[in-house]
N, C-alpha and C. Protein backbone atom coordinates (compact mmCIF):
# COMPACT_ATOMS: atom_id res chain seq x y z
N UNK A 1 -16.32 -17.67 21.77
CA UNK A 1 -15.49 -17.31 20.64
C UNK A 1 -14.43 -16.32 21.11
N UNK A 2 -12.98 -16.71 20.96
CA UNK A 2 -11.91 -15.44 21.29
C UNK A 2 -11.71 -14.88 19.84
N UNK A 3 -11.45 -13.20 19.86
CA UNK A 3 -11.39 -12.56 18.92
C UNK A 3 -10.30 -11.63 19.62
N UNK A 4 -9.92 -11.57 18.09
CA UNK A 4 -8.43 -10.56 18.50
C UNK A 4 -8.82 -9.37 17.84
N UNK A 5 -8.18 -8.53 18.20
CA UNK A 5 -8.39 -7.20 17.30
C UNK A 5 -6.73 -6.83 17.24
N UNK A 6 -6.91 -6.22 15.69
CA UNK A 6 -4.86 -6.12 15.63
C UNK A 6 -5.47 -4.94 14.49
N UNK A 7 -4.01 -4.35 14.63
CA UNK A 7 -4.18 -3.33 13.53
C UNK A 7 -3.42 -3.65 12.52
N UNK A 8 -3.76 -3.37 10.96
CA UNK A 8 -2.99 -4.00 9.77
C UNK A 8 -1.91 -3.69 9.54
N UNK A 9 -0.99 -4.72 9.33
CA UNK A 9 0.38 -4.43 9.07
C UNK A 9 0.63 -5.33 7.65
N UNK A 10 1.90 -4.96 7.22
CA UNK A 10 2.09 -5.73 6.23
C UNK A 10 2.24 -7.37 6.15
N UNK A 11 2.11 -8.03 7.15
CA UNK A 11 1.75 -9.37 7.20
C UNK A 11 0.17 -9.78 6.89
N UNK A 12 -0.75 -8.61 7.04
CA UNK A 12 -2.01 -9.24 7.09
C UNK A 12 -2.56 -8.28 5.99
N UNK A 13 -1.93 -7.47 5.42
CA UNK A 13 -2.56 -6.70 4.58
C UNK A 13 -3.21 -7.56 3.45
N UNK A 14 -2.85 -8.84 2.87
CA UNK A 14 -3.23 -9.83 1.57
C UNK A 14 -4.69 -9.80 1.91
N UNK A 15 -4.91 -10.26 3.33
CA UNK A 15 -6.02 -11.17 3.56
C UNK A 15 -6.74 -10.66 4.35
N UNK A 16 -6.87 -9.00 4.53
CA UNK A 16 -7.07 -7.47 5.00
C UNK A 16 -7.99 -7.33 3.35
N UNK A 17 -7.22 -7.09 2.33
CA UNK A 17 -7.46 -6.72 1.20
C UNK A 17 -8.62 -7.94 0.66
N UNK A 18 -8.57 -9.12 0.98
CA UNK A 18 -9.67 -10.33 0.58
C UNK A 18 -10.95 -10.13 1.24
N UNK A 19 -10.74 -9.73 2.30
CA UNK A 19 -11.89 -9.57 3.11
C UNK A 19 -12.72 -8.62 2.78
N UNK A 20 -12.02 -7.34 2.65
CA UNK A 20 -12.69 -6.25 2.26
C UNK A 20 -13.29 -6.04 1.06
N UNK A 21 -12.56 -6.77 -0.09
CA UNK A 21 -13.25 -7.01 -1.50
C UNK A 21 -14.20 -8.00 -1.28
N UNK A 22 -14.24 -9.03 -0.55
CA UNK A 22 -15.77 -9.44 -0.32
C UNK A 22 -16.67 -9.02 0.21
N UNK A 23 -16.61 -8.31 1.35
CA UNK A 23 -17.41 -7.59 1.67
C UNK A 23 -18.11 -6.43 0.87
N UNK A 24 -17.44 -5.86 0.20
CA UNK A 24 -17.90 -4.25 -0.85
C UNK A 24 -18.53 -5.10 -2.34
N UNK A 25 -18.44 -6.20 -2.64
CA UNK A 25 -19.10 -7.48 -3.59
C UNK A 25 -20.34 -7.11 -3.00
N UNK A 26 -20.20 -8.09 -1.81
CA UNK A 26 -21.37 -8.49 -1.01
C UNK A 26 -22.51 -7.65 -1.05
N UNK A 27 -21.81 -6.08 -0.32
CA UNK A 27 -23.12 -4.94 -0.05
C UNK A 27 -23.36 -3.77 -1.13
N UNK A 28 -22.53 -3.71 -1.98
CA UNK A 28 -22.46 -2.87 -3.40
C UNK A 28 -22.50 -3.57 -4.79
N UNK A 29 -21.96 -5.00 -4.47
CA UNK A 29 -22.25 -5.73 -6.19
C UNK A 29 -21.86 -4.88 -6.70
N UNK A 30 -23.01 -4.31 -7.77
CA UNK A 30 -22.52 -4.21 -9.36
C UNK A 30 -22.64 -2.46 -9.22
N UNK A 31 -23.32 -1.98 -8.27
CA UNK A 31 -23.32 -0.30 -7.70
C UNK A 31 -21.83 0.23 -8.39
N UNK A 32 -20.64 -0.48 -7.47
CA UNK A 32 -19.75 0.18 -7.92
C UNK A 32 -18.65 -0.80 -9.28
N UNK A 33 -18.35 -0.21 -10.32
CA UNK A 33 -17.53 -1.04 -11.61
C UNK A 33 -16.00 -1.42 -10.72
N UNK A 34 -15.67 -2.39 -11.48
CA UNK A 34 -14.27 -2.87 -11.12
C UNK A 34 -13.35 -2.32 -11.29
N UNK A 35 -13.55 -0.89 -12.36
CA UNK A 35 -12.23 0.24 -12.11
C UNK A 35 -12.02 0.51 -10.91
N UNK A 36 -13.24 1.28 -9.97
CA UNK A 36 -13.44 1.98 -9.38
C UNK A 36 -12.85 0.94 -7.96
N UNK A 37 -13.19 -0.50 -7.89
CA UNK A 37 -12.59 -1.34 -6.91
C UNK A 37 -10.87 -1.27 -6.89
N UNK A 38 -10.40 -1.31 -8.07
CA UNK A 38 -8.81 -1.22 -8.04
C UNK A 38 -8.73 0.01 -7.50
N UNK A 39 -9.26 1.04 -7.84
CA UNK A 39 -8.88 2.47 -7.50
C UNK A 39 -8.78 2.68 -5.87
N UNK A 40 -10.02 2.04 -5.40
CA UNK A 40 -10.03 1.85 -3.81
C UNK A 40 -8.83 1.21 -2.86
N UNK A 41 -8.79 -0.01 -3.36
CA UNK A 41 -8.00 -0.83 -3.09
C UNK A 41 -6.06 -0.09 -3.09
N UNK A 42 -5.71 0.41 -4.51
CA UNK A 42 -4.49 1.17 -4.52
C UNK A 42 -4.85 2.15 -2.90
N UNK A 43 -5.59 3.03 -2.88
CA UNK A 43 -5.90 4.40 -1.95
C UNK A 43 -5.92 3.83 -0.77
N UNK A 44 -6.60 2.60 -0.38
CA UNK A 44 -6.61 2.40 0.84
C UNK A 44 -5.11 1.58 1.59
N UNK A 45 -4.48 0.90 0.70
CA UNK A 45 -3.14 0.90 1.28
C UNK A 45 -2.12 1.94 1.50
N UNK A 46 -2.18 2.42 0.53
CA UNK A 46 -1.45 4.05 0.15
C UNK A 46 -1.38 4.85 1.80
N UNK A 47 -3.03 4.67 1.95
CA UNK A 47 -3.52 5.23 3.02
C UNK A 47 -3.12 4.66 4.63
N UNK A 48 -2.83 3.65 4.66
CA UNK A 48 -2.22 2.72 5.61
C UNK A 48 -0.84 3.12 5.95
N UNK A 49 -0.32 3.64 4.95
CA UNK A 49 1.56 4.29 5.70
C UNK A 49 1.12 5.40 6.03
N UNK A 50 0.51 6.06 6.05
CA UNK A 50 0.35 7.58 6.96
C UNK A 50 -0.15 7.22 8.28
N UNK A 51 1.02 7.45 9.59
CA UNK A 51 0.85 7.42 10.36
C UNK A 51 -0.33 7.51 11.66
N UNK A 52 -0.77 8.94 10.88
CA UNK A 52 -2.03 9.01 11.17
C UNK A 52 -3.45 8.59 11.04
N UNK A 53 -3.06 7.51 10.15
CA UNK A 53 -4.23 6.48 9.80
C UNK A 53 -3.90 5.33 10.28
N UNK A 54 -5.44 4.26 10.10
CA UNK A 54 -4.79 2.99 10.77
C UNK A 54 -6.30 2.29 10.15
N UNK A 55 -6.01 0.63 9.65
CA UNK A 55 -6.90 0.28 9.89
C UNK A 55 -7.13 -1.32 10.61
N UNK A 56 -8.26 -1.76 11.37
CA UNK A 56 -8.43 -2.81 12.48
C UNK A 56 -8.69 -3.99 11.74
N UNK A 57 -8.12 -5.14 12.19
CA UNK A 57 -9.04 -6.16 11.94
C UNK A 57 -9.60 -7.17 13.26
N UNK A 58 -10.23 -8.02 12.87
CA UNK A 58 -11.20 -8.64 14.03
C UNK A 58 -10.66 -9.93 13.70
N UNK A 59 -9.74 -10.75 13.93
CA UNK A 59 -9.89 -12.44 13.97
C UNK A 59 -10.14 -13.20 14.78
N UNK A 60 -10.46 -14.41 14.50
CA UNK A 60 -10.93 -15.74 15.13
C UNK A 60 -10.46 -16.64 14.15
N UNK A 61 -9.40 -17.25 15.11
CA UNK A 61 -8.71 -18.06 14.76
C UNK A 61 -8.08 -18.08 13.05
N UNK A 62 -7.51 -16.61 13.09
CA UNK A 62 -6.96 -16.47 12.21
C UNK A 62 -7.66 -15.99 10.70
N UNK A 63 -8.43 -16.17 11.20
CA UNK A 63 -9.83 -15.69 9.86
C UNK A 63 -10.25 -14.32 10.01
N UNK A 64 -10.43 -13.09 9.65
CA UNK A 64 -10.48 -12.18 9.41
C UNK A 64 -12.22 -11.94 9.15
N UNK A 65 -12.73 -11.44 11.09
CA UNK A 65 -14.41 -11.45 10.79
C UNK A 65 -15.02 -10.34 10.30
N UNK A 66 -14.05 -9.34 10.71
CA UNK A 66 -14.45 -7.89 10.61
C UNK A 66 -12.89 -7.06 10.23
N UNK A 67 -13.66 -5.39 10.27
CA UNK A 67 -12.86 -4.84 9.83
C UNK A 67 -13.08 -3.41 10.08
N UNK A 68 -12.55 -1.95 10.34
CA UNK A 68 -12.52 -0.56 10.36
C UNK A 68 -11.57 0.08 9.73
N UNK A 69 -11.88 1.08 9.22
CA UNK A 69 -10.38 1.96 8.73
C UNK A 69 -10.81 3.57 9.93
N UNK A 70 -9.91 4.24 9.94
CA UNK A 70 -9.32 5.36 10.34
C UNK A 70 -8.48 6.27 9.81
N UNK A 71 -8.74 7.66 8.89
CA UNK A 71 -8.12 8.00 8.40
C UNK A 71 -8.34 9.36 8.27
N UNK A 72 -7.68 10.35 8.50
CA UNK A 72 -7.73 11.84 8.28
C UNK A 72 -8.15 12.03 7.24
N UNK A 73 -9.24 13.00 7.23
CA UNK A 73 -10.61 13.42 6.45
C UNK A 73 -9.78 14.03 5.76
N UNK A 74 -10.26 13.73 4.31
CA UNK A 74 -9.28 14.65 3.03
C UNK A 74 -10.31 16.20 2.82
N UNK A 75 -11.30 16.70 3.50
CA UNK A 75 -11.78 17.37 3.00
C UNK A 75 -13.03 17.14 2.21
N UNK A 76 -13.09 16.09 0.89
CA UNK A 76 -13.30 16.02 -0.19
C UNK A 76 -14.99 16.33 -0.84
N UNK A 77 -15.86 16.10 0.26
CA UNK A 77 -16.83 16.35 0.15
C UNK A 77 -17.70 17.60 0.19
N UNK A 78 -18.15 18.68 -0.43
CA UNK A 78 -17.76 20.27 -0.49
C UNK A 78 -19.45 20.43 -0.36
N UNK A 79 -20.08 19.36 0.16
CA UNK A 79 -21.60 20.01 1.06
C UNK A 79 -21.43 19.93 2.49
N UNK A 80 -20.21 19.35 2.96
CA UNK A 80 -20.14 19.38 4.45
C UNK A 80 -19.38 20.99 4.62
N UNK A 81 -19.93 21.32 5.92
CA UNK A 81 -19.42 22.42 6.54
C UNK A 81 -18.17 22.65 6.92
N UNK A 82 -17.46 21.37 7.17
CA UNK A 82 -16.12 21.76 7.73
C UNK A 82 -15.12 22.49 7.10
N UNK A 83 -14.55 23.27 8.48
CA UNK A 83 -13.09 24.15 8.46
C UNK A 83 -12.09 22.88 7.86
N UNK A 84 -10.82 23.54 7.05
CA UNK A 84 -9.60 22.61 6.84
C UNK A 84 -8.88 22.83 7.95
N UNK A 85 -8.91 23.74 8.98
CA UNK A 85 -7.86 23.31 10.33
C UNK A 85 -8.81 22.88 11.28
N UNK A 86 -9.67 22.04 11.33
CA UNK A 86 -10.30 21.27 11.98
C UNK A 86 -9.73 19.78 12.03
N UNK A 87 -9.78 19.07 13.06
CA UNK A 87 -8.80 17.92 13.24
C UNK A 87 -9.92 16.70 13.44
N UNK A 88 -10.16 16.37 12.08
CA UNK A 88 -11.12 15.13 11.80
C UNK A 88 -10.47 14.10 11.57
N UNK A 89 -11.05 12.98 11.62
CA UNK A 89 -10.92 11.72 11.41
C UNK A 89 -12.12 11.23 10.69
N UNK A 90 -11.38 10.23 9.44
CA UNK A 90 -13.03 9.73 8.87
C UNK A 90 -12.79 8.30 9.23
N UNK A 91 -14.10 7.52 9.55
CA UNK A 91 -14.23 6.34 9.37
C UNK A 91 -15.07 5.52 8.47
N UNK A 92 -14.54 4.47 8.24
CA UNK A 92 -15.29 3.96 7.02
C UNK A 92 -14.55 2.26 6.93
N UNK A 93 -15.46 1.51 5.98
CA UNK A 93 -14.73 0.32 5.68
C UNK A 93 -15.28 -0.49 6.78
N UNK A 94 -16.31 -0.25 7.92
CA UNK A 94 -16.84 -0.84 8.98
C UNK A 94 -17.61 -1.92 8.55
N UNK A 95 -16.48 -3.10 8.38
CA UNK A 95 -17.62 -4.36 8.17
C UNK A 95 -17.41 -5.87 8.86
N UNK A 96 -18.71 -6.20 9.40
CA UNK A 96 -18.16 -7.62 10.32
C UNK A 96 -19.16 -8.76 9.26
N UNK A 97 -18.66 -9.75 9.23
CA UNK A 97 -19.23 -10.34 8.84
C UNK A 97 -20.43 -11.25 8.84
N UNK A 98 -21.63 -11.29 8.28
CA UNK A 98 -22.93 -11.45 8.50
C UNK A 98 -23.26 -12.81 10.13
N UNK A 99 -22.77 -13.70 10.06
CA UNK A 99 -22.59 -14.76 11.29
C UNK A 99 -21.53 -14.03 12.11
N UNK A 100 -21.22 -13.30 12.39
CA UNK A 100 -20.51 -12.62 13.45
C UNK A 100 -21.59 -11.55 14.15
N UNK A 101 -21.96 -11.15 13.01
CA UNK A 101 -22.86 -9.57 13.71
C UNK A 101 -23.83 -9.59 14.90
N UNK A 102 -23.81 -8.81 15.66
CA UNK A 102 -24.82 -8.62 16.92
C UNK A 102 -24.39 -8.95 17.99
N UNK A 103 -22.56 -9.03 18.10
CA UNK A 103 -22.14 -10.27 19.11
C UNK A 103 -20.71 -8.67 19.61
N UNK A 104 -21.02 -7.90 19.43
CA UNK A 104 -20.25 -7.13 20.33
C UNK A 104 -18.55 -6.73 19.12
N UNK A 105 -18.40 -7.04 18.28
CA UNK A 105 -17.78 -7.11 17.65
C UNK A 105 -17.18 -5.75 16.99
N UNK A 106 -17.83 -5.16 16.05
CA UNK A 106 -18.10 -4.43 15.44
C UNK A 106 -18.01 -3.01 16.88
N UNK A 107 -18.37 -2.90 17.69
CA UNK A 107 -18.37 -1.84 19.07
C UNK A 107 -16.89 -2.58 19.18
N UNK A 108 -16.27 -3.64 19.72
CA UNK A 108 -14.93 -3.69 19.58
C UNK A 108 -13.58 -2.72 19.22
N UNK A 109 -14.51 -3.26 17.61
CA UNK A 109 -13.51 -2.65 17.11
C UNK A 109 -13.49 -0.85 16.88
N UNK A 110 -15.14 -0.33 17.08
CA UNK A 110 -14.87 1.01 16.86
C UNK A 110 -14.45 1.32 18.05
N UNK A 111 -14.13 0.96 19.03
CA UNK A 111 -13.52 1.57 20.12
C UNK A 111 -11.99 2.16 20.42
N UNK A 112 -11.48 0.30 19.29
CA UNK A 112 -10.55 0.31 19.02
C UNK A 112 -9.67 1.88 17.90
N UNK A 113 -10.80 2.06 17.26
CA UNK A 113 -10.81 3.32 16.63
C UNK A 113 -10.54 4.55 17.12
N UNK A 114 -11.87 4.60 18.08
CA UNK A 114 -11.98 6.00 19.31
C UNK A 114 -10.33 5.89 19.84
N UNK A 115 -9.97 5.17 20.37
CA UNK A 115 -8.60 5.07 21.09
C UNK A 115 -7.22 5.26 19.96
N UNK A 116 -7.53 4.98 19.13
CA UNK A 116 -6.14 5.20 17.81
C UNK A 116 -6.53 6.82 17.73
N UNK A 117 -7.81 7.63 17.58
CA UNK A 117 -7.78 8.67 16.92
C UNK A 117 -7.79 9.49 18.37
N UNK A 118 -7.82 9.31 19.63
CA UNK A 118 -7.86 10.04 20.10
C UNK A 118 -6.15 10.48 20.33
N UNK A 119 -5.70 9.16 20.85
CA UNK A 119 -4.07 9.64 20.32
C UNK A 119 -3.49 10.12 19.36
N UNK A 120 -4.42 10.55 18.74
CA UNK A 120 -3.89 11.28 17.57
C UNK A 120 -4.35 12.61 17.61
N UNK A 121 -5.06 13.04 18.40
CA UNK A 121 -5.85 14.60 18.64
C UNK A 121 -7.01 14.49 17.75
N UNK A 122 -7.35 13.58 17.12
CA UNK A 122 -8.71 14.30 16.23
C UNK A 122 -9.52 14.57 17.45
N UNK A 123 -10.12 15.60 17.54
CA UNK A 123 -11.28 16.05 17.74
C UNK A 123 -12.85 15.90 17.27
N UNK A 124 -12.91 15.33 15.87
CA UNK A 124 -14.40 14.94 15.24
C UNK A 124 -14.16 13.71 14.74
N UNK A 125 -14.96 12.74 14.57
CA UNK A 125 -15.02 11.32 13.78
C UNK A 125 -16.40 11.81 12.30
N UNK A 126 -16.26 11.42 11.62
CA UNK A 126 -17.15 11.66 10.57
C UNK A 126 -16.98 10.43 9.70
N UNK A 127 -18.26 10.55 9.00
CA UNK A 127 -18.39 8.84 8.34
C UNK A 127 -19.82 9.15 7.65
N UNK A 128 -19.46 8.31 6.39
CA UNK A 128 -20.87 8.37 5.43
C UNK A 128 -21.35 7.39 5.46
N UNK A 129 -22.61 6.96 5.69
CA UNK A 129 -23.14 5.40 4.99
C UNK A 129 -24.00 5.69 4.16
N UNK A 130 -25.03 4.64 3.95
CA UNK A 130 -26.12 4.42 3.11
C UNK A 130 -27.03 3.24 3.81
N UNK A 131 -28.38 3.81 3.86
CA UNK A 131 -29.64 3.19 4.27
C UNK A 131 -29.17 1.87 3.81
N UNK A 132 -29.01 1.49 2.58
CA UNK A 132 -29.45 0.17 2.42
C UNK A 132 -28.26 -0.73 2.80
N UNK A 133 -27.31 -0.01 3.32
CA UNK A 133 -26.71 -1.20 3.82
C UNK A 133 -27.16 -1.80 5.49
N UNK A 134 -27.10 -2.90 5.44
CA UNK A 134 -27.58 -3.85 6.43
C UNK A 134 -27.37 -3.45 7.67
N UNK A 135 -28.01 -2.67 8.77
CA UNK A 135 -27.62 -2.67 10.26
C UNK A 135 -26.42 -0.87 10.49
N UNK A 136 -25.91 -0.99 9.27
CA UNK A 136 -24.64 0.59 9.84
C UNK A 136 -25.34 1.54 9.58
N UNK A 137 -26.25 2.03 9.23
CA UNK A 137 -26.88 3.01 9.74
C UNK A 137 -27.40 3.00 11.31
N UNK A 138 -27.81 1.87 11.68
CA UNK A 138 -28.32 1.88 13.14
C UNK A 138 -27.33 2.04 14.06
N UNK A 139 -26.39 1.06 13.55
CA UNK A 139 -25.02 1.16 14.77
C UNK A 139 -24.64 1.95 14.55
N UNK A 140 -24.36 2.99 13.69
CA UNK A 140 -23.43 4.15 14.12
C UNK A 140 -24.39 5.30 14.75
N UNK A 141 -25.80 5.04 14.62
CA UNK A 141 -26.88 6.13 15.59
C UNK A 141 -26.39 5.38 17.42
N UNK A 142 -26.30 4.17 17.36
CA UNK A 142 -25.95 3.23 18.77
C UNK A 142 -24.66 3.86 19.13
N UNK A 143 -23.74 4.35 18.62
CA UNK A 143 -22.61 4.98 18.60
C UNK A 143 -22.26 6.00 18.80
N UNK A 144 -23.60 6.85 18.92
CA UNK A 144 -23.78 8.19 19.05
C UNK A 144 -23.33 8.95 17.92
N UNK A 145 -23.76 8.93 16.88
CA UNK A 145 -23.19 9.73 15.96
C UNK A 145 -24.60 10.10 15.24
N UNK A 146 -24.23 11.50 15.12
CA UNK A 146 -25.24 12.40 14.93
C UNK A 146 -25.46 12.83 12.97
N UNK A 147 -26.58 12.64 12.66
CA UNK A 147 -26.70 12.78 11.04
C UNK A 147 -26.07 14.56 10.54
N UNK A 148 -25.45 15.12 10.01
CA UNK A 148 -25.06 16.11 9.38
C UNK A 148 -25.53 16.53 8.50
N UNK A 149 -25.59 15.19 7.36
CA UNK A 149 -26.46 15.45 5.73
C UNK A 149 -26.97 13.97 5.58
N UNK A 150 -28.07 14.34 5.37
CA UNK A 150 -29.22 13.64 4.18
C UNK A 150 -28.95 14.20 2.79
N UNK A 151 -28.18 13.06 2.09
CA UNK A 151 -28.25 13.72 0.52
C UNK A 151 -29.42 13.42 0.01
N UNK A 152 -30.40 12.18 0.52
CA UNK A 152 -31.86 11.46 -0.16
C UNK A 152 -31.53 11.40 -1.71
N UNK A 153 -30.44 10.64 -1.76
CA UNK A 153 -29.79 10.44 -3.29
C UNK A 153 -30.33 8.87 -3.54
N UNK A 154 -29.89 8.62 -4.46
CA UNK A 154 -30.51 7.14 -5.24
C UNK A 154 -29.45 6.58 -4.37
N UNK A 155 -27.99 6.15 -3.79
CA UNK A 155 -27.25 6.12 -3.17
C UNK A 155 -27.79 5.69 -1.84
N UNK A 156 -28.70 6.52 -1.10
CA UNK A 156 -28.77 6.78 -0.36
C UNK A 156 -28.06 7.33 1.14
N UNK A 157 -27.42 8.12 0.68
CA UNK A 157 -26.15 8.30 1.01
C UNK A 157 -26.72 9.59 3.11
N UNK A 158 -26.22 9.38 3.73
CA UNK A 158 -26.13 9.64 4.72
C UNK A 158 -24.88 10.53 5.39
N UNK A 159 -24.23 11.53 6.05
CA UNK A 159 -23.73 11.93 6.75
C UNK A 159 -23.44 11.94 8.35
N UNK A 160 -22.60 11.33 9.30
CA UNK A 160 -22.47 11.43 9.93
C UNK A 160 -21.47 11.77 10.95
N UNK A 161 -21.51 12.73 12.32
CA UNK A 161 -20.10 13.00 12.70
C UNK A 161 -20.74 12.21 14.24
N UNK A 162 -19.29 12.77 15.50
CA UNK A 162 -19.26 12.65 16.87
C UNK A 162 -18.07 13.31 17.15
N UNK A 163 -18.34 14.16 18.18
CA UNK A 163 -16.98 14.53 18.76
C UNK A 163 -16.76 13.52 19.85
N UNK A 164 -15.37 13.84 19.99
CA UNK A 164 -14.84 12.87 20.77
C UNK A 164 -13.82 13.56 21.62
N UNK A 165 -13.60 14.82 21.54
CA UNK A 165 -12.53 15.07 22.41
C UNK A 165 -13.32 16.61 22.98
């Protein structure tokens, strides 16, 4: 299988945006309401013209298997420890698709990540998941990324960073 990895531009953003709403269907269903999907959806393009962000996609043969975002940590979460002149990067949006997974893909593309943010000076990567989603809790421990917070919320919500520089 050849796979490309490209970063989103406005040619692929439509079918950037299809992928990713199936995927957040797929592993959140009815968790999160359909306000809250438009709301994402506006933020994460929004989020795409700031230079300092970026996000990946994975194709084969034009089909869109996977996916990463990269984006300077807004702060927003006020149980993490971090300084505001600390030079983070969050990642998130890490999803390959179920017949793709286990095939090197997904490490691809976060590499592809490591290399966008290091040219950019971040110094920390940070990223939240949740237990019940399928396999990203493991790969991002495979990734070296170290737990920060256990919220042990109904969520199940997780904390994780890595330095990188």
């Amino acid at each position: 299988m050849f796979v490309i990895i490209q970063r989103v531009k406005e040619n692929t953003q439509k079918i950037t945006e299809e992928f990713l709403w199936k995927q957040y269907k797929l592993h959140y269903g009815d968790k999160i309401d359909p306000k809250r999907y438009e709301e994402l959806k506006e933020k994460l393009f929004k989020e795409c013209e700031n230079p300092q962000n970026a996000m990946f996609i994975a194709l084969n043969k034009d089909k869109i298997i996977a996916c990463i975002s990269i984006f300077k940590y807004d702060f927003r979460i006020k149980n993490l420890q971090y300084k505001e002149d600390e030079n983070i990067a969050e990642v998130s949006r890490c999803y390959v698709e179920e017949k793709y997974r286990r095939q090197g893909i997904g490490t691809k593309l976060f590499k592809e990540a490591i290399n966008f943010a290091k040219k950019q000076k971040y110094e920390i990567l940070y990223l939240h998941t949740h237990y019940f989603l399928s396999g990203g809790f493991d790969f991002w421990k495979r990734m070296q990324f170290k737990i920060i917070l256990d919220e042990k919320d109904s969520w199940q919500t997780v904390h994780m960073e890595k330095y990188i520089n």
